[in-house]
C-alpha atoms as a PDB file:
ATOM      1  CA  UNK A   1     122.562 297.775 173.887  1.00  0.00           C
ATOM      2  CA  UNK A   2     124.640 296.492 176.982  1.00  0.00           C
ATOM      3  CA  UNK A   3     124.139 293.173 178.646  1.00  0.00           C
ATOM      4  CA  UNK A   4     122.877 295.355 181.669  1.00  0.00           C
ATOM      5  CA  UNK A   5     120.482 297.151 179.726  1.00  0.00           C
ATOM      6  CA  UNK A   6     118.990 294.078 178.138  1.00  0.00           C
ATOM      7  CA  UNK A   7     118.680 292.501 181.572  1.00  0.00           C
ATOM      8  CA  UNK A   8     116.763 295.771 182.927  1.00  0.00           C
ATOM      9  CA  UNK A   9     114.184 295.153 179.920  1.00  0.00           C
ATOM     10  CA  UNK A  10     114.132 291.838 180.682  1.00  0.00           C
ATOM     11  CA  UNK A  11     113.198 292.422 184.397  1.00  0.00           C
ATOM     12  CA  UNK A  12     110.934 295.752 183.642  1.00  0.00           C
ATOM     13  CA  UNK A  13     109.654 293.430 180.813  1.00  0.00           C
ATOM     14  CA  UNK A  14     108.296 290.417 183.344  1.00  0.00           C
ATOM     15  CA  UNK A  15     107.075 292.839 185.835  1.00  0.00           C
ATOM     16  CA  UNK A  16     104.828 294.139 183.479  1.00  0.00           C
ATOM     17  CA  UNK A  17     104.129 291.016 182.242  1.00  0.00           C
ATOM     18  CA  UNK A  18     102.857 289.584 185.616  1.00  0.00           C
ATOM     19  CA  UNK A  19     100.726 292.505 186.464  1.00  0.00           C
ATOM     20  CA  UNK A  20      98.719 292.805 183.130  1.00  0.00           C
ATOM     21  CA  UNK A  21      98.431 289.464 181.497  1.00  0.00           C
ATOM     22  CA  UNK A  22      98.850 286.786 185.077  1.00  0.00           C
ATOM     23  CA  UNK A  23     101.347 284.053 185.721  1.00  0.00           C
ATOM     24  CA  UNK A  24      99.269 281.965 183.587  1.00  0.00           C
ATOM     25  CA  UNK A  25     100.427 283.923 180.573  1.00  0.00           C
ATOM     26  CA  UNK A  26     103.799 284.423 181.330  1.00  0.00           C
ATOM     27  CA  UNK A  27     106.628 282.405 178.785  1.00  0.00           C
ATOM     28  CA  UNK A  28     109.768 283.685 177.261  1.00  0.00           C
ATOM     29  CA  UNK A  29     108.286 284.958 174.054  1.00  0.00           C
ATOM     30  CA  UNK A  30     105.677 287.219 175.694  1.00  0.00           C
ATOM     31  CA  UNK A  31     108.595 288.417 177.983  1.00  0.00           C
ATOM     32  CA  UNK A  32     110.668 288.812 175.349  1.00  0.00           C
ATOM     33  CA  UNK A  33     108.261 290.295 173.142  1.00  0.00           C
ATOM     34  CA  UNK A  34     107.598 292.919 175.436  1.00  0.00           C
ATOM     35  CA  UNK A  35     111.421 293.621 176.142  1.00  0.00           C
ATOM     36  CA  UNK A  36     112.047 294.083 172.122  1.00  0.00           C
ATOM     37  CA  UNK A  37     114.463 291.535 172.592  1.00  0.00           C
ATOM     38  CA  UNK A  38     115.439 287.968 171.311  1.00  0.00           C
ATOM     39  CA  UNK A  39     113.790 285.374 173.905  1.00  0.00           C
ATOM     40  CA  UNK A  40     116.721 283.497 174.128  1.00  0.00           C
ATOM     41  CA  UNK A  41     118.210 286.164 176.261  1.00  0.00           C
ATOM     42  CA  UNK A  42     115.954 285.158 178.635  1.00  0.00           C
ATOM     43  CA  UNK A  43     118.372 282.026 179.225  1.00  0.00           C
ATOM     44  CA  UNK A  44     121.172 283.888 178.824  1.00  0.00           C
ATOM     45  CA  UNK A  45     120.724 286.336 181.505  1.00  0.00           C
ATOM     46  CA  UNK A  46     118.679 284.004 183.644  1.00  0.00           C
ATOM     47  CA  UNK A  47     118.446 280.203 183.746  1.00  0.00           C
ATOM     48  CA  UNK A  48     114.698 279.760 183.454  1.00  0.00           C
ATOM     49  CA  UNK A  49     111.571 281.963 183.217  1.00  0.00           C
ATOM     50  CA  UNK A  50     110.694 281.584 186.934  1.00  0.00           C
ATOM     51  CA  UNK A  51     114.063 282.785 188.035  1.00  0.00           C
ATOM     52  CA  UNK A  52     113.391 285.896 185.946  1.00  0.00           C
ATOM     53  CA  UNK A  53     110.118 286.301 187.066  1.00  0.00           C
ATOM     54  CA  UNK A  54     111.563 285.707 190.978  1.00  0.00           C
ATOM     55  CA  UNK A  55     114.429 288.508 190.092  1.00  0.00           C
ATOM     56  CA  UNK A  56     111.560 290.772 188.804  1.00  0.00           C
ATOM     57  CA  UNK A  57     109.663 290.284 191.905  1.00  0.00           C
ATOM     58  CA  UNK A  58     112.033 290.748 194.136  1.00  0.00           C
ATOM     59  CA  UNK A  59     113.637 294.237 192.401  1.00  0.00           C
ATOM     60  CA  UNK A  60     109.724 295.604 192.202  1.00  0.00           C
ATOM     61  CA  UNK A  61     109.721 294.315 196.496  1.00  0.00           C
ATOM     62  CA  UNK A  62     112.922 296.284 197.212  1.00  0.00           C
ATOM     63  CA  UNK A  63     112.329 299.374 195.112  1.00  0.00           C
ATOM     64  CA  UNK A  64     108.729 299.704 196.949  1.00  0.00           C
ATOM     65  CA  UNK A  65     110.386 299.360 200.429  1.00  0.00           C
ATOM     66  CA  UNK A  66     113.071 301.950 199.325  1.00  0.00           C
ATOM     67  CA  UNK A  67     110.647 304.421 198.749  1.00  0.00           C
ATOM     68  CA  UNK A  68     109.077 303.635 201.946  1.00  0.00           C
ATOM     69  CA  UNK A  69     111.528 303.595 204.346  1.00  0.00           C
ATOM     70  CA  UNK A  70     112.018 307.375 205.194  1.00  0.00           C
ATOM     71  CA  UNK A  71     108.544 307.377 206.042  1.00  0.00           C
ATOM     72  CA  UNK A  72     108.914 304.222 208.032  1.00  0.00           C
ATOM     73  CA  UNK A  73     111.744 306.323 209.923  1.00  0.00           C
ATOM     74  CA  UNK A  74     109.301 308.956 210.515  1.00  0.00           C
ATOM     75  CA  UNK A  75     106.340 307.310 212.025  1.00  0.00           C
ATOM     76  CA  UNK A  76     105.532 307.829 215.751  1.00  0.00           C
ATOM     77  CA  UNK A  77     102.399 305.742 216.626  1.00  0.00           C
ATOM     78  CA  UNK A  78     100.745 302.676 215.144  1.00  0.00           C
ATOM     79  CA  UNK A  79      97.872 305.239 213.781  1.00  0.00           C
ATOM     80  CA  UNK A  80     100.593 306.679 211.767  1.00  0.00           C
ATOM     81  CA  UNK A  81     101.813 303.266 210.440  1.00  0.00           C
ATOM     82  CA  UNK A  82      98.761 302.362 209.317  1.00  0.00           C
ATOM     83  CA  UNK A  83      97.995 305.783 207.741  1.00  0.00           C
ATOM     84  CA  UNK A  84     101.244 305.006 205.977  1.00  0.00           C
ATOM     85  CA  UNK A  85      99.919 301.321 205.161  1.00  0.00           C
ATOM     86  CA  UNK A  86      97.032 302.820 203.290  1.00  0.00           C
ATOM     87  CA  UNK A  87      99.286 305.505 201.220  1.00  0.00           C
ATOM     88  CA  UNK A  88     101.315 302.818 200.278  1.00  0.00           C
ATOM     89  CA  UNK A  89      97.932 300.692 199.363  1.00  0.00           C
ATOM     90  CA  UNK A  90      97.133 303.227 197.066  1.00  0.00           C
ATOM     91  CA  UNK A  91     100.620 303.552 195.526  1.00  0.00           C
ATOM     92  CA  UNK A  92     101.158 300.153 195.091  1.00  0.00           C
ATOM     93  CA  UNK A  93      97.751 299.328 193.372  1.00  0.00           C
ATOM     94  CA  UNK A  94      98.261 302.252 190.936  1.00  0.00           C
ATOM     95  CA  UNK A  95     101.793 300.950 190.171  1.00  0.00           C
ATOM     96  CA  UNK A  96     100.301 297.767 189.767  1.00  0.00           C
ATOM     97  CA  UNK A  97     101.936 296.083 192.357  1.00  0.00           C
ATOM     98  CA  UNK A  98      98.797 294.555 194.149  1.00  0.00           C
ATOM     99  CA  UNK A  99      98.150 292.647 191.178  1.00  0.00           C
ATOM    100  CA  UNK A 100     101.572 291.580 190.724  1.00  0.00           C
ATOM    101  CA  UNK A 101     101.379 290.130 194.286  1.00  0.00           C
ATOM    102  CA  UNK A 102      97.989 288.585 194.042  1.00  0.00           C
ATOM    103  CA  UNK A 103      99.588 286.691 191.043  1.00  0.00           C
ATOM    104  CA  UNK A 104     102.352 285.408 193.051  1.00  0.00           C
ATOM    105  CA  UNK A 105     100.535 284.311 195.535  1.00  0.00           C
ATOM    106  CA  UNK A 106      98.504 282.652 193.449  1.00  0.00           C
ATOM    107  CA  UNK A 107     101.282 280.956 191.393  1.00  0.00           C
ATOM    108  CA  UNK A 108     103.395 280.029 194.712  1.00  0.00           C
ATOM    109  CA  UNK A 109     100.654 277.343 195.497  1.00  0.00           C
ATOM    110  CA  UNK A 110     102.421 275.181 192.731  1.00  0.00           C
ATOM    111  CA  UNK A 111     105.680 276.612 192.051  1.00  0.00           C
ATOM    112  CA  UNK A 112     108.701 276.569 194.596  1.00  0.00           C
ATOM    113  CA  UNK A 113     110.464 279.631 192.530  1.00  0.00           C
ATOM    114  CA  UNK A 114     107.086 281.532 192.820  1.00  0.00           C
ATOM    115  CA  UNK A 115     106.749 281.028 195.990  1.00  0.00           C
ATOM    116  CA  UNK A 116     110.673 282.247 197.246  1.00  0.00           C
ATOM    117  CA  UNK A 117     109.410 285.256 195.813  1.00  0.00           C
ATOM    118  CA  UNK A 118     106.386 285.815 197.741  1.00  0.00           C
ATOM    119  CA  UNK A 119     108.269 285.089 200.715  1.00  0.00           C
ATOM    120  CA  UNK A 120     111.066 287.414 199.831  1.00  0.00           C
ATOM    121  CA  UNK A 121     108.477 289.605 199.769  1.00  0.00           C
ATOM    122  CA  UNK A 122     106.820 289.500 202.742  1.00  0.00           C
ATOM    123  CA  UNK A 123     109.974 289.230 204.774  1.00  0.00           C
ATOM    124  CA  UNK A 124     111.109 292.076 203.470  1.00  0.00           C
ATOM    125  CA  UNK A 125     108.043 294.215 204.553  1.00  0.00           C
ATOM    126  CA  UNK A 126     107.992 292.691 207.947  1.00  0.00           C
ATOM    127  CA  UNK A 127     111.257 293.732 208.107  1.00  0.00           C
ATOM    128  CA  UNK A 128     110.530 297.142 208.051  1.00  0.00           C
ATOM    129  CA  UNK A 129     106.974 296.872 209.981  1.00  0.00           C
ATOM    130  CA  UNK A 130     108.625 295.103 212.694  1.00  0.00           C
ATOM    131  CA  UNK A 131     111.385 297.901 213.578  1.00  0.00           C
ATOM    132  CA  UNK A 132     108.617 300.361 213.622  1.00  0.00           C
ATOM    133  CA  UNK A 133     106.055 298.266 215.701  1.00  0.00           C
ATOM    134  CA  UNK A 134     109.231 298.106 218.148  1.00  0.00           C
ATOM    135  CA  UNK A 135     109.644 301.612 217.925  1.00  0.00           C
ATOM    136  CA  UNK A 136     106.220 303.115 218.211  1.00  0.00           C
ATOM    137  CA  UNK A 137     105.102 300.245 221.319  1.00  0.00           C
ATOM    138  CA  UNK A 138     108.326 301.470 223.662  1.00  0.00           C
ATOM    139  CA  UNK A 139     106.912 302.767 226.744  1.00  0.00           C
ATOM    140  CA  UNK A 140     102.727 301.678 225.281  1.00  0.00           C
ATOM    141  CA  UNK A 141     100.751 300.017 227.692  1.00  0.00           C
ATOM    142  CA  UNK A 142     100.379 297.173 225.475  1.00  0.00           C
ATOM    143  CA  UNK A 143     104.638 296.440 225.426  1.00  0.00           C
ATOM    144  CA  UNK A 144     104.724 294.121 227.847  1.00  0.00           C
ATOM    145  CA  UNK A 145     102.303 291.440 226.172  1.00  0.00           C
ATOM    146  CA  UNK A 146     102.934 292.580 222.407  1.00  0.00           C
ATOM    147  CA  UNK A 147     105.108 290.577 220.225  1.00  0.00           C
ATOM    148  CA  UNK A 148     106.547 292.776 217.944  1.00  0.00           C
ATOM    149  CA  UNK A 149     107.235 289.707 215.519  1.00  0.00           C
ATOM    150  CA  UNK A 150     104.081 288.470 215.470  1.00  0.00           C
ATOM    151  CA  UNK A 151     102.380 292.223 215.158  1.00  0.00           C
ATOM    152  CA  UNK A 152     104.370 292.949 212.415  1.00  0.00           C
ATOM    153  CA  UNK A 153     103.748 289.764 210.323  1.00  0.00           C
ATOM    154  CA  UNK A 154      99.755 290.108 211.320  1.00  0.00           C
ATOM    155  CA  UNK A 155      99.827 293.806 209.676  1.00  0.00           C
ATOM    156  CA  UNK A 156     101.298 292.414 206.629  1.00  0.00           C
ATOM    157  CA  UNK A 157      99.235 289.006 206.790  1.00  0.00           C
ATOM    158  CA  UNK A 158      96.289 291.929 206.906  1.00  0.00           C
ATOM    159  CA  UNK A 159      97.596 293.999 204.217  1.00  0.00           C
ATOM    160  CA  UNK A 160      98.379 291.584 202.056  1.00  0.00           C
ATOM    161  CA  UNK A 161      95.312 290.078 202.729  1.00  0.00           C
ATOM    162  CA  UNK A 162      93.446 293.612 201.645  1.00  0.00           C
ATOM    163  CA  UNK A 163      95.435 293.526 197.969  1.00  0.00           C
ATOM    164  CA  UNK A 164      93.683 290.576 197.004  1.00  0.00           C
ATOM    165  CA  UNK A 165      90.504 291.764 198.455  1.00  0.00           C
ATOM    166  CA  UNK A 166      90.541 294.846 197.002  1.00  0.00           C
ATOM    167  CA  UNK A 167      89.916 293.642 193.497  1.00  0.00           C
ATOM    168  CA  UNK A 168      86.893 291.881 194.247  1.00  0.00           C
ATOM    169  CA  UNK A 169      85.550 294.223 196.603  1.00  0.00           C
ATOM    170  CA  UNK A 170      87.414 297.626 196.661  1.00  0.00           C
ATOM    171  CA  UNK A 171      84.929 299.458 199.215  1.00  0.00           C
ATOM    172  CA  UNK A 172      85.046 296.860 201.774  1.00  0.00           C
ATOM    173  CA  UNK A 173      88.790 296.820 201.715  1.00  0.00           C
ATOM    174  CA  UNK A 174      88.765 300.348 202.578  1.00  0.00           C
ATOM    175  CA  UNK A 175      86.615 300.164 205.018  1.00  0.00           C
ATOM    176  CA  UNK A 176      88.771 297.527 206.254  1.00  0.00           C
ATOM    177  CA  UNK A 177      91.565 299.848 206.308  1.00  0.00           C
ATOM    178  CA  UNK A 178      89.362 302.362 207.943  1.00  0.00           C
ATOM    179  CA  UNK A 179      88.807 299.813 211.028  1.00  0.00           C
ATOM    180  CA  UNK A 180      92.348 299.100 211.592  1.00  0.00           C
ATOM    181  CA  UNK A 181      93.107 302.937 211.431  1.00  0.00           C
ATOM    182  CA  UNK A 182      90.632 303.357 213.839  1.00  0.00           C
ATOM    183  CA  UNK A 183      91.977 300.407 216.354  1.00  0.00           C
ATOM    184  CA  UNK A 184      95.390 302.426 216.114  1.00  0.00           C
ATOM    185  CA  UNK A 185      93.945 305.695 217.154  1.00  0.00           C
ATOM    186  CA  UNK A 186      92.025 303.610 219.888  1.00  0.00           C
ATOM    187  CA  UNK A 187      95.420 302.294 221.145  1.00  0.00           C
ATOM    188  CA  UNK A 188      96.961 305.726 221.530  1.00  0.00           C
ATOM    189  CA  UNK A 189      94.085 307.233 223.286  1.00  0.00           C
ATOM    190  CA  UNK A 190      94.560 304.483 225.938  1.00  0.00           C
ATOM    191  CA  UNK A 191      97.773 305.261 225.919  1.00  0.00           C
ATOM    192  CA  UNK A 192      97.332 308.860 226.291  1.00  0.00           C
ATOM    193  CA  UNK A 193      95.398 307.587 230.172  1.00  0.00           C
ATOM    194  CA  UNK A 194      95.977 309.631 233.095  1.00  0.00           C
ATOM    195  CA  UNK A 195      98.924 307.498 235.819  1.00  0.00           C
ATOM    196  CA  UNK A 196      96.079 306.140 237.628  1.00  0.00           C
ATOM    197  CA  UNK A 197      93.913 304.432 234.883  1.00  0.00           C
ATOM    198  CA  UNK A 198      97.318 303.684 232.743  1.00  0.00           C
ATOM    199  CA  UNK A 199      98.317 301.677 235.920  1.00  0.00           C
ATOM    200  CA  UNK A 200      95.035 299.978 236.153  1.00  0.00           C
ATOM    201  CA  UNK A 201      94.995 299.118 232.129  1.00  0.00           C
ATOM    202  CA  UNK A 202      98.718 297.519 232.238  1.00  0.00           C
ATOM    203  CA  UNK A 203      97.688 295.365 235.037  1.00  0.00           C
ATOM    204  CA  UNK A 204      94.098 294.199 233.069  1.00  0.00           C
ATOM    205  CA  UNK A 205      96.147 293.750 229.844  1.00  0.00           C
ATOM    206  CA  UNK A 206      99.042 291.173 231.804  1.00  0.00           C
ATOM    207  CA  UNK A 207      96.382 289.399 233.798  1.00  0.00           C
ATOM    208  CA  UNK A 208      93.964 288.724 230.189  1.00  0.00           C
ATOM    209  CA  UNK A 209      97.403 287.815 228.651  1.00  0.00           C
ATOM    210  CA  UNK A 210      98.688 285.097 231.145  1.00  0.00           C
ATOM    211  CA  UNK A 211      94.670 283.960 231.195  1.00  0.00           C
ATOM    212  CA  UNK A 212      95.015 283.392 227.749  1.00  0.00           C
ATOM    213  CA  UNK A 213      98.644 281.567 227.490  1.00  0.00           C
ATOM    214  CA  UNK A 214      96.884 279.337 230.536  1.00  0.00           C
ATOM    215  CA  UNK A 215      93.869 278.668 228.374  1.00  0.00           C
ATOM    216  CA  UNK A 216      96.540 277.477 225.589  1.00  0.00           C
ATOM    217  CA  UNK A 217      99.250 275.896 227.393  1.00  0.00           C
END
């Protein structure tokens, strides 16, 4: 077996580590164990368990947003992200992912590695929420006071928000997806306003949103 090969077990090895057993349970003999390898590859390929764990994380982040991004690409609306948002909901918990996260967020209270992870992580997806939020708001009524940043981080604040809900209460966190669908389609029907009231809505919209940076300058 190559040195690669042995570090893909590895890696494969912690993912599946995190996601069924916690951070809690995590050392280099259960990783090891589970790889069908000696543990003190571990070291050798990686200086510590946490850095392994952090590589792990990151590989299972960029694989997810891989297979995402062509459907990124495709969406037109912010109905369609989020009907996107709750496909990849449903992916990720069967792969196992929204445990794996709601273990690093746990762990990255305490742990600096942990936590570069979980921040890797949601970078990366706001990344790619963020240059559709841009795309999909171009011409909206709502582009002028939007912050595409901020938008983009709040989706992913929300979904990630919905992983760790879902395992305690799985019905209200779809029905929590079903109300931000819902705002979405709400959105484009406002957009979809003849000249007239579209006019009338853009000028409502900029006069709430200076009344509100007054109220918190």
């Amino acid at each position: 077996m190559t040195g690669s090969d042995t570090r893909a077990k590895l890696l494969t090895a912690a993912q599946d580590a995190l996601r069924d057993d916690g951070i809690a349970a995590l050392s280099a003999r259960s990783i090891a164990a589970r790889a069908g390898v000696n543990q003190a590859l571990v070291f050798y390929h990686f200086n510590s368990v946490g850095e392994l764990v952090e590589t792990a994380c990151r590989r299972a982040c960029d694989d997810s947003v891989l297979f995402y991004r062509e459907q990124f690409a495709a969406v037109g609306s912010l109905a369609e992200l989020l009907e996107v948002g709750r496909e990849l909901h449903e992916r990720e918990r069967g792969l196992g992912n929204v445990a794996m996260m709601a273990q690093l967020m746990a762990g990255a209270q305490r742990d600096d590695v942990l936590a570069s992870a979980a921040r890797y992580a949601m970078s990366t997806w706001n990344a790619e929420i963020e240059s559709v939020v841009r795309r999909v708001l171009v011409g909206s009524a709502f582009a002028d006071i939007a912050d595409p940043a901020g938008l983009a981080r709040a989706i992913s604040a929300g979904f990630i928000g919905l992983e760790l809900y879902d395992g305690i209460d799985r019905l209200g966190a779809q029905q929590a997806l079903d109300a931000l669908q819902r705002l979405g389609v709400l959105v484009e029907v406002m957009d979809d306003l003849g000249p007239v009231a579209s006019r009338a809505l853009r000028a409502r919209v900029r006069r709430t949103s200076r009344a509100g940076r007054a109220t918190h300058a």
